[in-house]
Protein backbone atom coordinates (compact mmCIF):
# COMPACT_ATOMS: atom_id res chain seq x y z
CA UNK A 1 29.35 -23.97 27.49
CA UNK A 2 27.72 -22.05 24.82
CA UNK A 3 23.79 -21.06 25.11
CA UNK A 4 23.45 -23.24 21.85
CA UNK A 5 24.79 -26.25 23.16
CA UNK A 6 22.33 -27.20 25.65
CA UNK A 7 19.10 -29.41 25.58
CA UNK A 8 15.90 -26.97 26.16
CA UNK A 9 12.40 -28.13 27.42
CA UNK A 10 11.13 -24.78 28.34
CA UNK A 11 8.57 -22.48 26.48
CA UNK A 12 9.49 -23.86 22.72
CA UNK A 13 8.22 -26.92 23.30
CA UNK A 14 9.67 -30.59 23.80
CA UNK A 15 13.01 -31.61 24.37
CA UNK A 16 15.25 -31.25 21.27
CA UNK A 17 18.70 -29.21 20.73
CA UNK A 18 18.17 -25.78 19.51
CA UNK A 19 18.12 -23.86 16.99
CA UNK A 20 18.19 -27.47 14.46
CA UNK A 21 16.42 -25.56 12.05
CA UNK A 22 17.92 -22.49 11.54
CA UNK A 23 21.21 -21.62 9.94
CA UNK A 24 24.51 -22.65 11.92
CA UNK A 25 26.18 -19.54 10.63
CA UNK A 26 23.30 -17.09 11.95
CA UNK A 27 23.11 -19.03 15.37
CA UNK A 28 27.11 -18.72 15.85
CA UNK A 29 27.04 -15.15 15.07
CA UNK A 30 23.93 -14.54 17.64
CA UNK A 31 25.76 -16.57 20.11
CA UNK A 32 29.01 -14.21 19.60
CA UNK A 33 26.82 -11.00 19.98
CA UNK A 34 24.99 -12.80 23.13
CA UNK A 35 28.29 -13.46 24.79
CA UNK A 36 29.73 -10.14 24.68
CA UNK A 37 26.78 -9.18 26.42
CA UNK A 38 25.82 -11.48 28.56
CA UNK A 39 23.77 -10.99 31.73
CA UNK A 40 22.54 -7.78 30.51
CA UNK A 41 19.18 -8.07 30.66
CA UNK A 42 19.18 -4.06 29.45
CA UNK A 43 20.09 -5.50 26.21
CA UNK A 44 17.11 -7.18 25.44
CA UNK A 45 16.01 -5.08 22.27
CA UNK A 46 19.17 -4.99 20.51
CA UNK A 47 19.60 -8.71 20.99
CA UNK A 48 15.75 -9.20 19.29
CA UNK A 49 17.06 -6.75 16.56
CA UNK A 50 20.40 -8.20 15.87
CA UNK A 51 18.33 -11.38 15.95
CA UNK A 52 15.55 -10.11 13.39
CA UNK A 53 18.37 -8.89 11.14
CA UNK A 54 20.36 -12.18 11.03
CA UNK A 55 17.39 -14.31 10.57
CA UNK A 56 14.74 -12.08 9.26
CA UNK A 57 11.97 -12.77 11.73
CA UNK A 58 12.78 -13.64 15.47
CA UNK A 59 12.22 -17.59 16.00
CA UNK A 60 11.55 -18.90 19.12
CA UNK A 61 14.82 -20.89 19.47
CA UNK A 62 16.34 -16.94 19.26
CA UNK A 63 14.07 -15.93 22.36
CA UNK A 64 15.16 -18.89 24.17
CA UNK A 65 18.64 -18.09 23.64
CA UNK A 66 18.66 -14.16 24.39
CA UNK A 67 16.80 -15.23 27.80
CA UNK A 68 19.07 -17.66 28.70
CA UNK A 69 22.43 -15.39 27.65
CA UNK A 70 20.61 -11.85 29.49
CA UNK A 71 19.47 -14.07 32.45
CA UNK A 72 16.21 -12.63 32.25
CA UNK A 73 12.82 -14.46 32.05
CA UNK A 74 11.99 -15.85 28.56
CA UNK A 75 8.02 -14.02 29.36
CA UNK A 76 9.90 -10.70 29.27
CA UNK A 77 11.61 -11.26 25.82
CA UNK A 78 8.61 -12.83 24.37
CA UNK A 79 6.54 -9.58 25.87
CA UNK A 80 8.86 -7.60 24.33
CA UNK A 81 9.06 -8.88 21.01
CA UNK A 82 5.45 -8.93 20.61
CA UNK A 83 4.73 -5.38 21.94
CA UNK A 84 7.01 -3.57 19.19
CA UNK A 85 5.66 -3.64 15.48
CA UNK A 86 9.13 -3.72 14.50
CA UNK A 87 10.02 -7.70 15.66
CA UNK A 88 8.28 -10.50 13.43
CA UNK A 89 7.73 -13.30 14.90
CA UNK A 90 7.56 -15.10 11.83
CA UNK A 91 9.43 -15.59 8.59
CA UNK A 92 8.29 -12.76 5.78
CA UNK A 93 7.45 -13.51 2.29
CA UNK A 94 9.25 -12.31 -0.49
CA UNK A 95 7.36 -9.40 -0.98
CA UNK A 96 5.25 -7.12 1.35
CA UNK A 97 2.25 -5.34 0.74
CA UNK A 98 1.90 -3.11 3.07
CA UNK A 99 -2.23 -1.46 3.67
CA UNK A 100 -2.08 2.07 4.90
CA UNK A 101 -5.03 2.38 7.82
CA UNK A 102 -4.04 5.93 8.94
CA UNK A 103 -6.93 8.37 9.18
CA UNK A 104 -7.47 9.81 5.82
CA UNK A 105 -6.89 5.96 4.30
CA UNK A 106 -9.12 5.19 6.62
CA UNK A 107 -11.58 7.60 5.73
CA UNK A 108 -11.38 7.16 2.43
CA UNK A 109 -12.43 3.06 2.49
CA UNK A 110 -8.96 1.39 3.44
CA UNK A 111 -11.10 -1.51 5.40
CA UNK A 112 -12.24 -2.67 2.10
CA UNK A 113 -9.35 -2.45 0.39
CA UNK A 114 -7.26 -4.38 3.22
CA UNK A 115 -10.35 -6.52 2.83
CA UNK A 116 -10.24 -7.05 -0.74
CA UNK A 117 -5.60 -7.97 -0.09
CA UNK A 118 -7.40 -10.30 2.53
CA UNK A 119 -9.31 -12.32 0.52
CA UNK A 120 -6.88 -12.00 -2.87
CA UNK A 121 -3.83 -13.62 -1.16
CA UNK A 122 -5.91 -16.10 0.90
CA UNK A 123 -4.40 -14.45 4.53
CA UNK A 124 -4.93 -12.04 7.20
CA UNK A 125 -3.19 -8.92 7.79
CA UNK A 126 0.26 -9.92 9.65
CA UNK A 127 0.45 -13.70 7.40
CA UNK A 128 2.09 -15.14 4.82
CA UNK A 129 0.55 -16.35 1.24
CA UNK A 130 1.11 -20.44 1.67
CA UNK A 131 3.88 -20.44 -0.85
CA UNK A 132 6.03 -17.44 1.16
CA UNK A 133 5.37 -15.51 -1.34
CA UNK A 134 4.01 -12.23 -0.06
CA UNK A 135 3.13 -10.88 3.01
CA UNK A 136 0.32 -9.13 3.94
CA UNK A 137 0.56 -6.18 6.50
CA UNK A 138 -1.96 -3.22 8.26
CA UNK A 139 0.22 -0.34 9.16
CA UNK A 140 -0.45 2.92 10.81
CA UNK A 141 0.63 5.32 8.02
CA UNK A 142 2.98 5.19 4.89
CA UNK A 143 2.53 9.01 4.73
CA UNK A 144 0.98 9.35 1.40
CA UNK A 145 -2.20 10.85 2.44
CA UNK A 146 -3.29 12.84 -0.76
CA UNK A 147 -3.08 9.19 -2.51
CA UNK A 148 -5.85 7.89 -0.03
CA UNK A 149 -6.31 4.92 0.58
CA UNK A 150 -2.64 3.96 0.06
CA UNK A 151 -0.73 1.00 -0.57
CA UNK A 152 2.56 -0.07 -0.50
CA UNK A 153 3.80 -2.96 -2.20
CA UNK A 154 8.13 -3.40 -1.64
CA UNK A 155 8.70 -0.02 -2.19
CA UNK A 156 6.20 1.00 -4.40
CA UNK A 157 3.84 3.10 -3.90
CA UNK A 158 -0.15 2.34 -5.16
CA UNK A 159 -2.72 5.01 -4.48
CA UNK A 160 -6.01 6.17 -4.57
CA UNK A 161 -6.98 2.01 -4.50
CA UNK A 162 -10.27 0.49 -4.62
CA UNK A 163 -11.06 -3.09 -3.71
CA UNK A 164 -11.58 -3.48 -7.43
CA UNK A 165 -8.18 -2.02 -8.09
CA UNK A 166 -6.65 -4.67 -5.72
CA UNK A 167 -7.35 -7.73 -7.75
CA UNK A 168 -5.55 -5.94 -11.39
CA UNK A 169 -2.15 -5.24 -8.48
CA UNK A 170 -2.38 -9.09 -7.26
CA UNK A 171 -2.11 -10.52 -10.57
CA UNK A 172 0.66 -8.33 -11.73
CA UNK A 173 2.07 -9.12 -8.47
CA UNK A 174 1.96 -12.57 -9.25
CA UNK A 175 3.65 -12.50 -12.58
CA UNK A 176 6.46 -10.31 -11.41
């Protein structure tokens, strides 16, 4: 029997079948990958990234199932999905600003400007504007330090930003 097919009660919470709200397509082809390698509880990262790229975030239901598949404690895959920056845990907007908090951002007043995103899109660093829009994210460095404090938003780049600055890039954000 597949890992999909069964009735779970365990960390995701009560009784239903899996993976009901997530695309049959995705879960098939998560299964397939799961089955070639299953019992390998080695495999635990490329299962969350095969996961992340079918889905775009890794949902609970895919946890369940890489546990279950690996025979390895649904803790550890959780654990290990939330330690890496890489996995999301959930569903990304359209766009991404990403806030650059590296040391010479930092130095240079990236708080308020993460502040200012903050309060613009209504979310914390690591959410999603209410209508999935755009998400909001703190990252270490996006290697533009001579643009201080830095910005990314998709893939491009906005520097030398002030919390002022921030409202002008939301609205043209939100007309784009």
């Amino acid at each position: 029997m597949s890992v999909l097919m069964r009735k779970r009660t365990g960390p995701i919470g009560a009784p239903d079948s899996c993976c009901a709200d997530l695309v049959p397509v995705k879960v098939a082809q998560l299964n397939d990958f799961l089955t070639q390698h299953a019992g390998k509880s080695a495999m635990v990262i490329p299962a969350l990234q095969h996961a992340q790229a079918l889905f775009g975030y890794v949902p609970p239901e895919a946890m369940q199932m890489i546990a279950e598949a690996l025979r390895t404690p649904y803790a550890r895959v959780y654990g290990v999905a939330t330690f890496y920056a890489q996995f999301r845990l959930q569903p990304a907007g359209r766009r991404t600003v990403r806030v650059c908090m590296g040391t010479a951002c930092h130095v240079r007043g990236a708080g308020s400007v993460l502040s200012a995103w903050s309060e613009a899109l209504g979310v914390k660093p690591g959410g999603t504007t209410a209508d999935g829009e755009i998400t909001l994210e703190q990252v270490s460095c996006l290697g533009a330090c001579g643009l201080a404090p830095t910005v990314m938003v998709d893939s491009t780049t906005h520097g030398r930003l002030t919390p002022g600055k921030v409202k002008q890039v939301v609205s043209s954000l939100r007309k784009a």
